[in-house]
PDB file of N, CA and C in Angstrom:
ATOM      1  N   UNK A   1       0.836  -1.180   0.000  1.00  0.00           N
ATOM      2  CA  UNK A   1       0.000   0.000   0.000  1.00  0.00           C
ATOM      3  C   UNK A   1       0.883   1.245   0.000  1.00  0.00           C
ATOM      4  N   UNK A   2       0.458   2.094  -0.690  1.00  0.00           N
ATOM      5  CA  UNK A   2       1.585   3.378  -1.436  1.00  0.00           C
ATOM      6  C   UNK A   2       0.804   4.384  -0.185  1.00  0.00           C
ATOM      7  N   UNK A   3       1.837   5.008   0.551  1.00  0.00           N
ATOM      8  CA  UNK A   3       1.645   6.057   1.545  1.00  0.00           C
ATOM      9  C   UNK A   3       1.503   7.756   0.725  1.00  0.00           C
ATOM     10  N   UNK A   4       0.532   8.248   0.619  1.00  0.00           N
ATOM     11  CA  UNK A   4       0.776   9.687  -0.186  1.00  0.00           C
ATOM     12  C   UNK A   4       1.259  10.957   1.220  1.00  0.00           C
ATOM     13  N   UNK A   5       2.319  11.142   1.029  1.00  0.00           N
ATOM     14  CA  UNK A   5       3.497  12.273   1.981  1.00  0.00           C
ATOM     15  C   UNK A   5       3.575  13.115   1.236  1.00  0.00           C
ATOM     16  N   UNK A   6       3.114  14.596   1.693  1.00  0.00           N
ATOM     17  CA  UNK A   6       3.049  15.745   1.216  1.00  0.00           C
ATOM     18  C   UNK A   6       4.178  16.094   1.614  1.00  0.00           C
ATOM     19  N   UNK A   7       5.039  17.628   0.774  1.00  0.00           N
ATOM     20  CA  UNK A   7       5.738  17.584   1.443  1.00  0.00           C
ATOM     21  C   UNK A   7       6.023  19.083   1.607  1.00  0.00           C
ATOM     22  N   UNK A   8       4.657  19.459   1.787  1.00  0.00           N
ATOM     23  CA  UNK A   8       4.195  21.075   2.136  1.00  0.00           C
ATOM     24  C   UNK A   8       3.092  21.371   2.384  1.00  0.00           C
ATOM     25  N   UNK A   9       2.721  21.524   3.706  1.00  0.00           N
ATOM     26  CA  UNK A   9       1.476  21.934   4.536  1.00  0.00           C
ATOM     27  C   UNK A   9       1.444  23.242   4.332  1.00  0.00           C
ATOM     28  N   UNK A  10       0.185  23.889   4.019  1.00  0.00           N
ATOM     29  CA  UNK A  10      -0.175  25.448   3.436  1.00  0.00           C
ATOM     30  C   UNK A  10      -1.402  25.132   4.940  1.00  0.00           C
ATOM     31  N   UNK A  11      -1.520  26.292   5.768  1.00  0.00           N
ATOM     32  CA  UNK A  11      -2.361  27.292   6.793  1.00  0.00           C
ATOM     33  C   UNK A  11      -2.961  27.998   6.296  1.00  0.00           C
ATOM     34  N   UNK A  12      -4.130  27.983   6.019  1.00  0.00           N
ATOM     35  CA  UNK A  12      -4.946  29.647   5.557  1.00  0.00           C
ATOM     36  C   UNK A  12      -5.900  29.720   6.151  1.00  0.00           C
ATOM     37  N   UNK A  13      -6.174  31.330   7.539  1.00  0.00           N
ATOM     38  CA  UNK A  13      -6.775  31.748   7.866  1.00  0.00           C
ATOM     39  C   UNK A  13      -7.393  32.588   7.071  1.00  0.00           C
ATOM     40  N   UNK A  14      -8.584  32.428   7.267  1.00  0.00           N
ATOM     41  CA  UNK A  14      -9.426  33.251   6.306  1.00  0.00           C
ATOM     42  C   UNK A  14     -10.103  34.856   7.193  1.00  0.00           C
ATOM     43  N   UNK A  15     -10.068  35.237   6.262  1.00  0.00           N
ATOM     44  CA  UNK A  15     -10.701  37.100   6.854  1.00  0.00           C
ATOM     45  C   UNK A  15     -11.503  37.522   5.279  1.00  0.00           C
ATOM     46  N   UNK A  16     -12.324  38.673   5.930  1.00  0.00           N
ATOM     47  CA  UNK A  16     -13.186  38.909   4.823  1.00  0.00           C
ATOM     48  C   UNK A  16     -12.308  39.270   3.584  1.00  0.00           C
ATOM     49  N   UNK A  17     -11.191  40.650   4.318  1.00  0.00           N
ATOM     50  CA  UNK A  17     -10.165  41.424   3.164  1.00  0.00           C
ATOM     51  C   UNK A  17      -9.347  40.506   2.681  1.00  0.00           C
ATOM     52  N   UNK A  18      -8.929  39.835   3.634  1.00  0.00           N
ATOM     53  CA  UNK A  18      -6.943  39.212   3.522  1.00  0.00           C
ATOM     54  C   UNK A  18      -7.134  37.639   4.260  1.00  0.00           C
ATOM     55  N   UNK A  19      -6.309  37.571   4.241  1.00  0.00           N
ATOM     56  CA  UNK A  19      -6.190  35.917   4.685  1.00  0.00           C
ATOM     57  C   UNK A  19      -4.548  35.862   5.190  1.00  0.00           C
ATOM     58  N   UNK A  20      -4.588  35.066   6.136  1.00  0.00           N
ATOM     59  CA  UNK A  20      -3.261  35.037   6.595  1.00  0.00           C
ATOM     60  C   UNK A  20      -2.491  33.382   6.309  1.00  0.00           C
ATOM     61  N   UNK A  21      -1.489  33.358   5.862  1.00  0.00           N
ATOM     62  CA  UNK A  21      -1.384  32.109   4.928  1.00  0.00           C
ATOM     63  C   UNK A  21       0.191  31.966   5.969  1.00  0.00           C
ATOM     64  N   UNK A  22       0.523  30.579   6.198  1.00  0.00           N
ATOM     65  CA  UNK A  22       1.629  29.465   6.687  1.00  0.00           C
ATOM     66  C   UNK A  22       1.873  28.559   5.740  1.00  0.00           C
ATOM     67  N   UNK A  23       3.134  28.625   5.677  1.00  0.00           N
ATOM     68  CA  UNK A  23       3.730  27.643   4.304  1.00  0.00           C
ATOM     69  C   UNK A  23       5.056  26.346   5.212  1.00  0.00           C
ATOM     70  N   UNK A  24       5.072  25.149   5.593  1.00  0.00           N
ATOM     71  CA  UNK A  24       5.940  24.784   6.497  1.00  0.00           C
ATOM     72  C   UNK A  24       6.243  23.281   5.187  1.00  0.00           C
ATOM     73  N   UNK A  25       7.237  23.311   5.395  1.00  0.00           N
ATOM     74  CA  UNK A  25       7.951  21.802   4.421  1.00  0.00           C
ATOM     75  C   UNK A  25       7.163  20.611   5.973  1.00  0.00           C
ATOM     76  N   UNK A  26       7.162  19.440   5.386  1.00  0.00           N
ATOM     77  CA  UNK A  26       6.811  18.164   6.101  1.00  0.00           C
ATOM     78  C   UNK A  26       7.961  17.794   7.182  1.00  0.00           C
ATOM     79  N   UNK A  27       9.440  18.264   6.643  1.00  0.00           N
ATOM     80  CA  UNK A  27      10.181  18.164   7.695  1.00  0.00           C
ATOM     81  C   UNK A  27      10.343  19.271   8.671  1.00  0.00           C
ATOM     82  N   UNK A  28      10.375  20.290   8.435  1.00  0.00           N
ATOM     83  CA  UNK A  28      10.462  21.022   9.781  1.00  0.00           C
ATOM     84  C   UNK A  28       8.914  20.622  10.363  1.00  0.00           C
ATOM     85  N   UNK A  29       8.066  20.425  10.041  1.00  0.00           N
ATOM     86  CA  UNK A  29       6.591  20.213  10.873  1.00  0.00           C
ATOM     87  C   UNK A  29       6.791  18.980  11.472  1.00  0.00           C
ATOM     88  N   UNK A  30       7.241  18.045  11.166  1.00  0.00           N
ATOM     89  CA  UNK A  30       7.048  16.516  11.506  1.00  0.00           C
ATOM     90  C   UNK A  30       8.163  16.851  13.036  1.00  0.00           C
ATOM     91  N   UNK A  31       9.466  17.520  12.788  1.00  0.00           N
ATOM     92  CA  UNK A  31      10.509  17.396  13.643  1.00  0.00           C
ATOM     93  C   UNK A  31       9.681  17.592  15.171  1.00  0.00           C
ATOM     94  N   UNK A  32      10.553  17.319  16.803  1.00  0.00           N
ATOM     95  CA  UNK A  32       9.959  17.282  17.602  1.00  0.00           C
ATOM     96  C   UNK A  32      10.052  18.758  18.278  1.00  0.00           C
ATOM     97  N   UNK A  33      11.499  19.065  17.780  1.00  0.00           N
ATOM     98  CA  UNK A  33      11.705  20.843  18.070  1.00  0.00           C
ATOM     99  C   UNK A  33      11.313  21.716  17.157  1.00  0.00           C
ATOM    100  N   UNK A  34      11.232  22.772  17.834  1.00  0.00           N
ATOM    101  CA  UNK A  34      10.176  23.762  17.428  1.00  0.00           C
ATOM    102  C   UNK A  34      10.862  24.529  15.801  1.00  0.00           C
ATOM    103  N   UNK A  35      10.964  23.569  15.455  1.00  0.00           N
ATOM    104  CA  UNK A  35      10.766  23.741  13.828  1.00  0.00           C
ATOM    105  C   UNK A  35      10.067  24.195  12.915  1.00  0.00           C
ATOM    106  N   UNK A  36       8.558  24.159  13.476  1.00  0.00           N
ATOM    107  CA  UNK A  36       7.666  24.971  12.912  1.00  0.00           C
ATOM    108  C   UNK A  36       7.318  26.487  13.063  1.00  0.00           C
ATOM    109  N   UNK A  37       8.135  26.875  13.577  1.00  0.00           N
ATOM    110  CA  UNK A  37       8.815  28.232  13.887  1.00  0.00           C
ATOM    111  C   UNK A  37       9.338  28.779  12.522  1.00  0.00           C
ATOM    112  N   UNK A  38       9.800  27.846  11.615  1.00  0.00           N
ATOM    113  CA  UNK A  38      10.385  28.597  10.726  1.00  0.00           C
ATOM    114  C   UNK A  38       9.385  28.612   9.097  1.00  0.00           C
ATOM    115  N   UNK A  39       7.902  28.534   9.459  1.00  0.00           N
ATOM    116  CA  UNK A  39       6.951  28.609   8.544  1.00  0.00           C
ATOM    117  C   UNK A  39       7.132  29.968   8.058  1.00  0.00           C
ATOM    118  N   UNK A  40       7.289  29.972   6.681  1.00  0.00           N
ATOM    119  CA  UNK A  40       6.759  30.969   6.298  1.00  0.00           C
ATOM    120  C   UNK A  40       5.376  31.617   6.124  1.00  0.00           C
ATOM    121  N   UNK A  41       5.445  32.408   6.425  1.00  0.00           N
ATOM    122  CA  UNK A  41       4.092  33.569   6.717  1.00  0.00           C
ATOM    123  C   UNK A  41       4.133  34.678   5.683  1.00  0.00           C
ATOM    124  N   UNK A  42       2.721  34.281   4.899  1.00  0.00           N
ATOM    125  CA  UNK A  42       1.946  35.869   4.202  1.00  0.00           C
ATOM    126  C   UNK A  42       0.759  36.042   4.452  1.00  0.00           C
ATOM    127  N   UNK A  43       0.795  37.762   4.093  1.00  0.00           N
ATOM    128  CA  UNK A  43      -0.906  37.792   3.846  1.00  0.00           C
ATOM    129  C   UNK A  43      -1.103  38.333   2.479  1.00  0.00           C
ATOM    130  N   UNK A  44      -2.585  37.728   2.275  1.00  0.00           N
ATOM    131  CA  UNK A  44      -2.706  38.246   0.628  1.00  0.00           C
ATOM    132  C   UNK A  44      -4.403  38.340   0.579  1.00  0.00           C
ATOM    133  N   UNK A  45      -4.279  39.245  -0.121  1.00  0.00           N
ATOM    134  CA  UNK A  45      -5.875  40.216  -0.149  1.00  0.00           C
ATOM    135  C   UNK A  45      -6.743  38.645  -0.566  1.00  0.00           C
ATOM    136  N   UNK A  46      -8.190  39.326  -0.836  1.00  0.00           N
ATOM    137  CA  UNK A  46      -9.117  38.220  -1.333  1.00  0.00           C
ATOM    138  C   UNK A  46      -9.157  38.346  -2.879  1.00  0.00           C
ATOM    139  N   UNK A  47      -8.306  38.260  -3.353  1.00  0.00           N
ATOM    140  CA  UNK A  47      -8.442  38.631  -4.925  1.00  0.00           C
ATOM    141  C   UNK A  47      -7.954  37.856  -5.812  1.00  0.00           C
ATOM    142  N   UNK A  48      -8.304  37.771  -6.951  1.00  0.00           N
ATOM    143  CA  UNK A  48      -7.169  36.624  -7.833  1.00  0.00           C
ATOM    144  C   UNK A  48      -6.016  36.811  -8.116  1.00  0.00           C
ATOM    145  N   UNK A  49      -5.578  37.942  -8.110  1.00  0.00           N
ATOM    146  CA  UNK A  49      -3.846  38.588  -8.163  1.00  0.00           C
ATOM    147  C   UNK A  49      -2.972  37.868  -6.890  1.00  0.00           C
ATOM    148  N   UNK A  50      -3.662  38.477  -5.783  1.00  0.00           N
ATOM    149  CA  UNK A  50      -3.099  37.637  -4.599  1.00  0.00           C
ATOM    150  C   UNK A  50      -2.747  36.589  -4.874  1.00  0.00           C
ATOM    151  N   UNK A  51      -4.228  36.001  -5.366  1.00  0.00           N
ATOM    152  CA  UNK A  51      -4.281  34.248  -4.931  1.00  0.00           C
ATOM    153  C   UNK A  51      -3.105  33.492  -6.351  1.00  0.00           C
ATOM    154  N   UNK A  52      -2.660  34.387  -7.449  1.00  0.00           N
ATOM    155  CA  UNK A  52      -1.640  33.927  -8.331  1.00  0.00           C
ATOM    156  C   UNK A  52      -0.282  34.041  -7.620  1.00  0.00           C
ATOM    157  N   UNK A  53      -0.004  35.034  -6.621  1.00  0.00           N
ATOM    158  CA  UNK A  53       0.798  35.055  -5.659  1.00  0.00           C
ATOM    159  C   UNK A  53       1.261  33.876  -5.261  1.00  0.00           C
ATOM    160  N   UNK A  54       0.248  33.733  -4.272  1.00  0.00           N
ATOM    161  CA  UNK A  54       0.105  32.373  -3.715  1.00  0.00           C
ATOM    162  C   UNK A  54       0.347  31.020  -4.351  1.00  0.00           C
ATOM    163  N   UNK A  55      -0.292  30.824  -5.397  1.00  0.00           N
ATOM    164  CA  UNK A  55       0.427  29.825  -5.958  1.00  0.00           C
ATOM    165  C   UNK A  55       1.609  29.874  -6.601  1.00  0.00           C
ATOM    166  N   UNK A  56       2.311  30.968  -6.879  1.00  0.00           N
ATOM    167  CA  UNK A  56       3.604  31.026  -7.636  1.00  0.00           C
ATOM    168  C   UNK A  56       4.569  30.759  -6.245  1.00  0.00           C
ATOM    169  N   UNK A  57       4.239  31.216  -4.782  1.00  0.00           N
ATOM    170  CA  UNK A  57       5.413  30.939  -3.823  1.00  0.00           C
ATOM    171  C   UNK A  57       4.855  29.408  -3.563  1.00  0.00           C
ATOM    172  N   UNK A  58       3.812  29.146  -3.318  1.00  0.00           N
ATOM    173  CA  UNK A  58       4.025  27.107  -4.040  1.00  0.00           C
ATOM    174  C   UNK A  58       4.387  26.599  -4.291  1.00  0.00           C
ATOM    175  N   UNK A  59       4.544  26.624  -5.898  1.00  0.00           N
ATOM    176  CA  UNK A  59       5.475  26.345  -6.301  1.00  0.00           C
ATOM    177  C   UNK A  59       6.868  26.773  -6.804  1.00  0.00           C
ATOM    178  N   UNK A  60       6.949  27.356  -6.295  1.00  0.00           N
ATOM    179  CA  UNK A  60       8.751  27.439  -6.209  1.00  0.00           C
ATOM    180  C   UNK A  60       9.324  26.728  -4.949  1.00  0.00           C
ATOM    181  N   UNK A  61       8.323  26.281  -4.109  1.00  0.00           N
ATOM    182  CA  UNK A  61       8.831  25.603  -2.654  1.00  0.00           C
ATOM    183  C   UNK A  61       8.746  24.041  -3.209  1.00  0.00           C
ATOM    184  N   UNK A  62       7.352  23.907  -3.848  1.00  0.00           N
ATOM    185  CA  UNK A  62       7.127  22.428  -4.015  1.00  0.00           C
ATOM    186  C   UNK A  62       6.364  22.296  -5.730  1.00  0.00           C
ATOM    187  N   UNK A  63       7.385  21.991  -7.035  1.00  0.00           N
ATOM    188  CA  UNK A  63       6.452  22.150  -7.584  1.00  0.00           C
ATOM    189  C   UNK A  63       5.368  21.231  -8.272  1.00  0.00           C
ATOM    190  N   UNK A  64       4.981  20.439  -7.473  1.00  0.00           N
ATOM    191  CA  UNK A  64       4.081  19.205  -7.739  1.00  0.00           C
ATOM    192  C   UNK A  64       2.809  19.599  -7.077  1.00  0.00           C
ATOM    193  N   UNK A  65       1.319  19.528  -7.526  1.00  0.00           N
ATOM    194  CA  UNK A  65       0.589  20.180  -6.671  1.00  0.00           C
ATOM    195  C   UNK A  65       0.191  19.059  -5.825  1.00  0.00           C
ATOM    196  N   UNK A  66       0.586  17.574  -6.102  1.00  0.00           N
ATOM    197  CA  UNK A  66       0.208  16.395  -5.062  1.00  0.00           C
ATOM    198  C   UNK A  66       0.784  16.582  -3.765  1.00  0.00           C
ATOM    199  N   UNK A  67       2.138  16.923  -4.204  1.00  0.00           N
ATOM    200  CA  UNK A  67       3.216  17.115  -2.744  1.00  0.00           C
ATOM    201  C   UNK A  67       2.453  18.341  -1.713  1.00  0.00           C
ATOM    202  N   UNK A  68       0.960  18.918  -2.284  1.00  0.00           N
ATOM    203  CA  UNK A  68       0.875  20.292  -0.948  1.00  0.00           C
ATOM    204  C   UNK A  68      -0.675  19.991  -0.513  1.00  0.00           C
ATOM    205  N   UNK A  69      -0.757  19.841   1.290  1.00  0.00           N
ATOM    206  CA  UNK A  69      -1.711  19.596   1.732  1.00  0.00           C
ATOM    207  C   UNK A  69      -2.158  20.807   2.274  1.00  0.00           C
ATOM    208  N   UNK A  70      -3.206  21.478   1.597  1.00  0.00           N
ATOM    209  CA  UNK A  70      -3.827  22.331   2.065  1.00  0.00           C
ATOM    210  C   UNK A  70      -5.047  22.417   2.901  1.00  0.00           C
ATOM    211  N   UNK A  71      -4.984  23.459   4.180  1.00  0.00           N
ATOM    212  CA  UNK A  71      -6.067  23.423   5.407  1.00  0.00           C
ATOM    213  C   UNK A  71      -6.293  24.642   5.127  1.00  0.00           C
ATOM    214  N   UNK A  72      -7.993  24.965   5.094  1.00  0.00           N
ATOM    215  CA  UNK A  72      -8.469  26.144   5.096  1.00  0.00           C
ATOM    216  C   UNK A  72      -9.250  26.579   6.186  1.00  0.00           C
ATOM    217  N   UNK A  73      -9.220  27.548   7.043  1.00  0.00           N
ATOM    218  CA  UNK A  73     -10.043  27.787   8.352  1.00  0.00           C
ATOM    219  C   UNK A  73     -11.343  28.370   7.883  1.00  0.00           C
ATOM    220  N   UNK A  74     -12.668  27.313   8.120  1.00  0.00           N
ATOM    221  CA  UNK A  74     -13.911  27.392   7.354  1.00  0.00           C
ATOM    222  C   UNK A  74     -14.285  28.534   8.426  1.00  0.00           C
ATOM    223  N   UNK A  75     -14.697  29.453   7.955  1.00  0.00           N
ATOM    224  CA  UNK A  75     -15.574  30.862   9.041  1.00  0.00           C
ATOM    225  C   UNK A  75     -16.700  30.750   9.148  1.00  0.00           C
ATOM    226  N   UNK A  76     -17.438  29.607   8.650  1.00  0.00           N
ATOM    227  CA  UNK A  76     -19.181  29.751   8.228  1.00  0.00           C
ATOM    228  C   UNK A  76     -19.303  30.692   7.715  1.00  0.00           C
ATOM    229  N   UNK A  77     -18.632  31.759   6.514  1.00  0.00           N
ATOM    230  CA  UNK A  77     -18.979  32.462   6.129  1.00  0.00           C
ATOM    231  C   UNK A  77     -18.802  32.335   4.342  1.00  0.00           C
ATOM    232  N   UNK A  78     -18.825  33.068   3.935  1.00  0.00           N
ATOM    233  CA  UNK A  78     -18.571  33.029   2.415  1.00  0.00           C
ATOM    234  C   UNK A  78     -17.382  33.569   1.772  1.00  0.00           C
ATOM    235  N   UNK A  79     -16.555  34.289   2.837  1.00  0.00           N
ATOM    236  CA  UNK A  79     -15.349  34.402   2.936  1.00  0.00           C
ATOM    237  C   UNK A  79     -14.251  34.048   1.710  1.00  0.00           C
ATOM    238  N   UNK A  80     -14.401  32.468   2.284  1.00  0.00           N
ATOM    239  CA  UNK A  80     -12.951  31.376   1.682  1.00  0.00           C
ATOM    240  C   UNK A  80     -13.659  31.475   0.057  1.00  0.00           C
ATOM    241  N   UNK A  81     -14.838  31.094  -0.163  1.00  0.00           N
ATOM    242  CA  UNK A  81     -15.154  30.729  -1.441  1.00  0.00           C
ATOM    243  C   UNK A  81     -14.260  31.327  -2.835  1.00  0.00           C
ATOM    244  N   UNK A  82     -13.939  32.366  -2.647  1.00  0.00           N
ATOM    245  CA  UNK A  82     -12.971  32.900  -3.903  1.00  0.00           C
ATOM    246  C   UNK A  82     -11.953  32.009  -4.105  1.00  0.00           C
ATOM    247  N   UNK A  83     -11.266  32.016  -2.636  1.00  0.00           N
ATOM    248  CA  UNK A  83      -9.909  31.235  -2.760  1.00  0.00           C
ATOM    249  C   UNK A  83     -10.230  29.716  -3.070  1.00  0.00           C
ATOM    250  N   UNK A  84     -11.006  28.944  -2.354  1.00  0.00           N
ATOM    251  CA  UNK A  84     -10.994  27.470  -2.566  1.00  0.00           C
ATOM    252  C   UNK A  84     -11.536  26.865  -3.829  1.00  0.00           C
ATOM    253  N   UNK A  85     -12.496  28.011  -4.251  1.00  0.00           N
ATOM    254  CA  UNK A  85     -12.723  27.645  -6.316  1.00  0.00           C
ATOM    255  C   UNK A  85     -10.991  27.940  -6.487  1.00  0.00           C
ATOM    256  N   UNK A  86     -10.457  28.833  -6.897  1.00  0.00           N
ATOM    257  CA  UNK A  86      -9.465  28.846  -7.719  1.00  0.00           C
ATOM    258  C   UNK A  86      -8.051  27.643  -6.878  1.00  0.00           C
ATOM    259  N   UNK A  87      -8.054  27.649  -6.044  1.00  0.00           N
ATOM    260  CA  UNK A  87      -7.012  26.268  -5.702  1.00  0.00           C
ATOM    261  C   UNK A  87      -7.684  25.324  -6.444  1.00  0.00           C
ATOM    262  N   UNK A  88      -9.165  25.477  -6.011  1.00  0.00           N
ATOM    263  CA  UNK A  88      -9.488  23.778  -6.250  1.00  0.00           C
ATOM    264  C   UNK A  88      -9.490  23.985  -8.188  1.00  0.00           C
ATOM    265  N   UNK A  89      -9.638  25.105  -8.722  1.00  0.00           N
ATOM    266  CA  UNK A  89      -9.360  24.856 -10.363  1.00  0.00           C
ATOM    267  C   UNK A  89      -7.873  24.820 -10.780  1.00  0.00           C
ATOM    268  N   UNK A  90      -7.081  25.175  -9.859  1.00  0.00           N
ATOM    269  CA  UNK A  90      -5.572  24.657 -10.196  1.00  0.00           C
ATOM    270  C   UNK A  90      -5.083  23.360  -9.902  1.00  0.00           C
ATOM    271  N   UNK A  91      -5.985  22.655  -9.218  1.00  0.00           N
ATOM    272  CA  UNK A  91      -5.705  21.269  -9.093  1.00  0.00           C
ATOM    273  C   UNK A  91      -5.362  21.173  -7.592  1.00  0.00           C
TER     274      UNK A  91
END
């Protein structure tokens, strides 16, 4: 049985304007010291310019889109919807 190991966890807090985004490789997250200290952190408006942002520092970290497990912080609101159509149409 084939194990699928990402090997870039993406954070996105969602806000109405901006969103606050964590980018951490699988090894500094997995490690037991505080490794995840060294996530990179942006913020990027709610817009599609941003969100091309966003995927261009993606991939330049990881560029396979299998290798990135993305978590989105659901607000019950309508918020995320911009962003999670266009991830989810980039694959």
């Amino acid at each position: 049985m084939e194990r699928n190991i990402n090997k870039l966890y993406v954070g996105i807090d969602i806000h109405s304007r901006q969103h606050k985004v964590a980018l951490i490789s699988t090894d500094d997250f997995s490690k037991v010291s505080p490794n995840w200290r060294r996530a990179r952190l942006l913020t990027i408006k709610n817009n599609a310019e941003d969100f091309n942002l966003l995927t261009k520092e993606i991939e330049t970290l990881v560029p396979n889109p299998e290798d990135v497990a993305i978590a989105i912080d659901h607000t019950g609101g309508h918020y995320s919807m911009p962003l999670v159509w266009f991830l989810q149409s980039r694959g």
